[in-house]
C-alpha atoms as a PDB file:
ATOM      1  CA  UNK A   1     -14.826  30.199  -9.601  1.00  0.00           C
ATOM      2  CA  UNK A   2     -16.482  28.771  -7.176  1.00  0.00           C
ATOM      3  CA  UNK A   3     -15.010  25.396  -5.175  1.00  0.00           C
ATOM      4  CA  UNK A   4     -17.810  22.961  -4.666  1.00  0.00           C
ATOM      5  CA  UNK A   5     -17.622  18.936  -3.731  1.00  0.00           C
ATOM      6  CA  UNK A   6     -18.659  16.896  -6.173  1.00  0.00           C
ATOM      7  CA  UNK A   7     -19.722  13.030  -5.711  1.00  0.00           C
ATOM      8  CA  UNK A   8     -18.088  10.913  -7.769  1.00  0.00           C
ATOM      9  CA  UNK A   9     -18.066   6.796  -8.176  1.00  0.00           C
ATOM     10  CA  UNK A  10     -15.444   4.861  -8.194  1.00  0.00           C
ATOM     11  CA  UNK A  11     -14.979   0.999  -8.918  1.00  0.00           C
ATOM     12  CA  UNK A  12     -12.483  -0.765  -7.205  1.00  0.00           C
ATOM     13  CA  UNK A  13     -11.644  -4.508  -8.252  1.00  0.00           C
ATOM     14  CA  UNK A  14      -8.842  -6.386  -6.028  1.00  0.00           C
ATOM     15  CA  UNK A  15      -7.899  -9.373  -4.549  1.00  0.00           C
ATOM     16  CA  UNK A  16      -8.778 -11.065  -1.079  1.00  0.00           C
ATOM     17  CA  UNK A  17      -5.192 -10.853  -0.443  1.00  0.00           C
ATOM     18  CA  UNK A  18      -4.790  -7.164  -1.665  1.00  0.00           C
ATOM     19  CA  UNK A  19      -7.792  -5.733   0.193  1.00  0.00           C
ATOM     20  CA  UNK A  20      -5.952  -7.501   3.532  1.00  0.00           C
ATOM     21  CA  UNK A  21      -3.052  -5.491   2.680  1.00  0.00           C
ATOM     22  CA  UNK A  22      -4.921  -2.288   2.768  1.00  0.00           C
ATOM     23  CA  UNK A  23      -7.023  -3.246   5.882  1.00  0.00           C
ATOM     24  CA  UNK A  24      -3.812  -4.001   7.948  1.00  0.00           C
ATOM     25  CA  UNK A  25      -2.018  -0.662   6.408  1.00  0.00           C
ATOM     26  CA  UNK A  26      -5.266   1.388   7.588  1.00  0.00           C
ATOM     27  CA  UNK A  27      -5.155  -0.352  10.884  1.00  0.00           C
ATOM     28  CA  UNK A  28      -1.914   0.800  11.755  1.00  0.00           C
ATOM     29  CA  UNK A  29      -2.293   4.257  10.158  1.00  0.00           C
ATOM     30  CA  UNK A  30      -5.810   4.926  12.030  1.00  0.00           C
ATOM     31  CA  UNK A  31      -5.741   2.450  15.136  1.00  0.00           C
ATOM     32  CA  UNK A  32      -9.028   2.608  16.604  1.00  0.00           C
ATOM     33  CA  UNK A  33     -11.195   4.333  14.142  1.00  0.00           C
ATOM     34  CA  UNK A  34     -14.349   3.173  11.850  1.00  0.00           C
ATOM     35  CA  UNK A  35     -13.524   3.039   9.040  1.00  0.00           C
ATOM     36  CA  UNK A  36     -15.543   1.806   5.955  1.00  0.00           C
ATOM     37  CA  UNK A  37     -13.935  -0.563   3.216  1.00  0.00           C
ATOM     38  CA  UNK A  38     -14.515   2.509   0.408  1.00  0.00           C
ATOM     39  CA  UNK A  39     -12.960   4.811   3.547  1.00  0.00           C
ATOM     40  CA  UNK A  40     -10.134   3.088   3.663  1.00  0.00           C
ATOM     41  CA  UNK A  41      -8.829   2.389   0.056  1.00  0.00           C
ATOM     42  CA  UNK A  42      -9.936   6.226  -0.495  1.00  0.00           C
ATOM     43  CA  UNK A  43      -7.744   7.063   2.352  1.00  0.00           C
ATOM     44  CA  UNK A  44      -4.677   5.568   1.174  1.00  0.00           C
ATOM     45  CA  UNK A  45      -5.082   6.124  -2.023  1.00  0.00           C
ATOM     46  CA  UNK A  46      -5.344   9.938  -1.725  1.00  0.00           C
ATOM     47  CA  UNK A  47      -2.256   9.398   0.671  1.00  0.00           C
ATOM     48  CA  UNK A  48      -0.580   7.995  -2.374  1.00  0.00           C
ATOM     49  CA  UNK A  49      -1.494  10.500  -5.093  1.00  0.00           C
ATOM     50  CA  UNK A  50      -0.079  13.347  -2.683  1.00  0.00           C
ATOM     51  CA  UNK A  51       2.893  11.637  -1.915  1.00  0.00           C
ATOM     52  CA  UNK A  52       3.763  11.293  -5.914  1.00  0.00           C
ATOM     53  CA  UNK A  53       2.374  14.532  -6.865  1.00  0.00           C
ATOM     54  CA  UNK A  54       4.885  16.303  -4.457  1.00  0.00           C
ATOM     55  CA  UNK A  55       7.670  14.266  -5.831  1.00  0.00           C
ATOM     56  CA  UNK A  56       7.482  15.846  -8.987  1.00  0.00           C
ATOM     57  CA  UNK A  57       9.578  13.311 -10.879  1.00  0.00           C
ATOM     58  CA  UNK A  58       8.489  13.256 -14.786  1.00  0.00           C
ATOM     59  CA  UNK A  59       7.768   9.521 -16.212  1.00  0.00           C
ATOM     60  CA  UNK A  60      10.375   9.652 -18.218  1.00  0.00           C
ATOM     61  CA  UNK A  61      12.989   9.856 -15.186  1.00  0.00           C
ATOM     62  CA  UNK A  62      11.472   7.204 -13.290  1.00  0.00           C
ATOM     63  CA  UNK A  63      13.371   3.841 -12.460  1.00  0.00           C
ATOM     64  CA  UNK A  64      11.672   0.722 -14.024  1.00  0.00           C
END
């Protein structure tokens, strides 16, 4: 099978106050670099999903 990047569109909706978060997270994590809005919430996002997917933990077994 072959492995081929696909292009797919997301919509994000957030608040002022969230998307500061993220800016100020992707500042510290990439200090100096251009970075666009979509770059940046795709950035940590992915960051995200790997860190959970390597956890492993089922839903059932997670705290609430």
């Amino acid at each position: 099978m072959e492995s081929g990047k696909r292009t797919v569109q997301v919509n994000v909706k957030m608040s002022a106050k969230d998307f500061a978060l993220l800016r100020e997270a992707a500042d510290k994590l990439w200090p100096g670099a251009v970075v666009t809005n979509s770059g940046i919430i795709l950035g940590l996002a992915k960051m995200a999903a790997t860190q959970v997917a390597d956890k492993k933990i089922s839903r059932t077994k997670r705290s609430r």
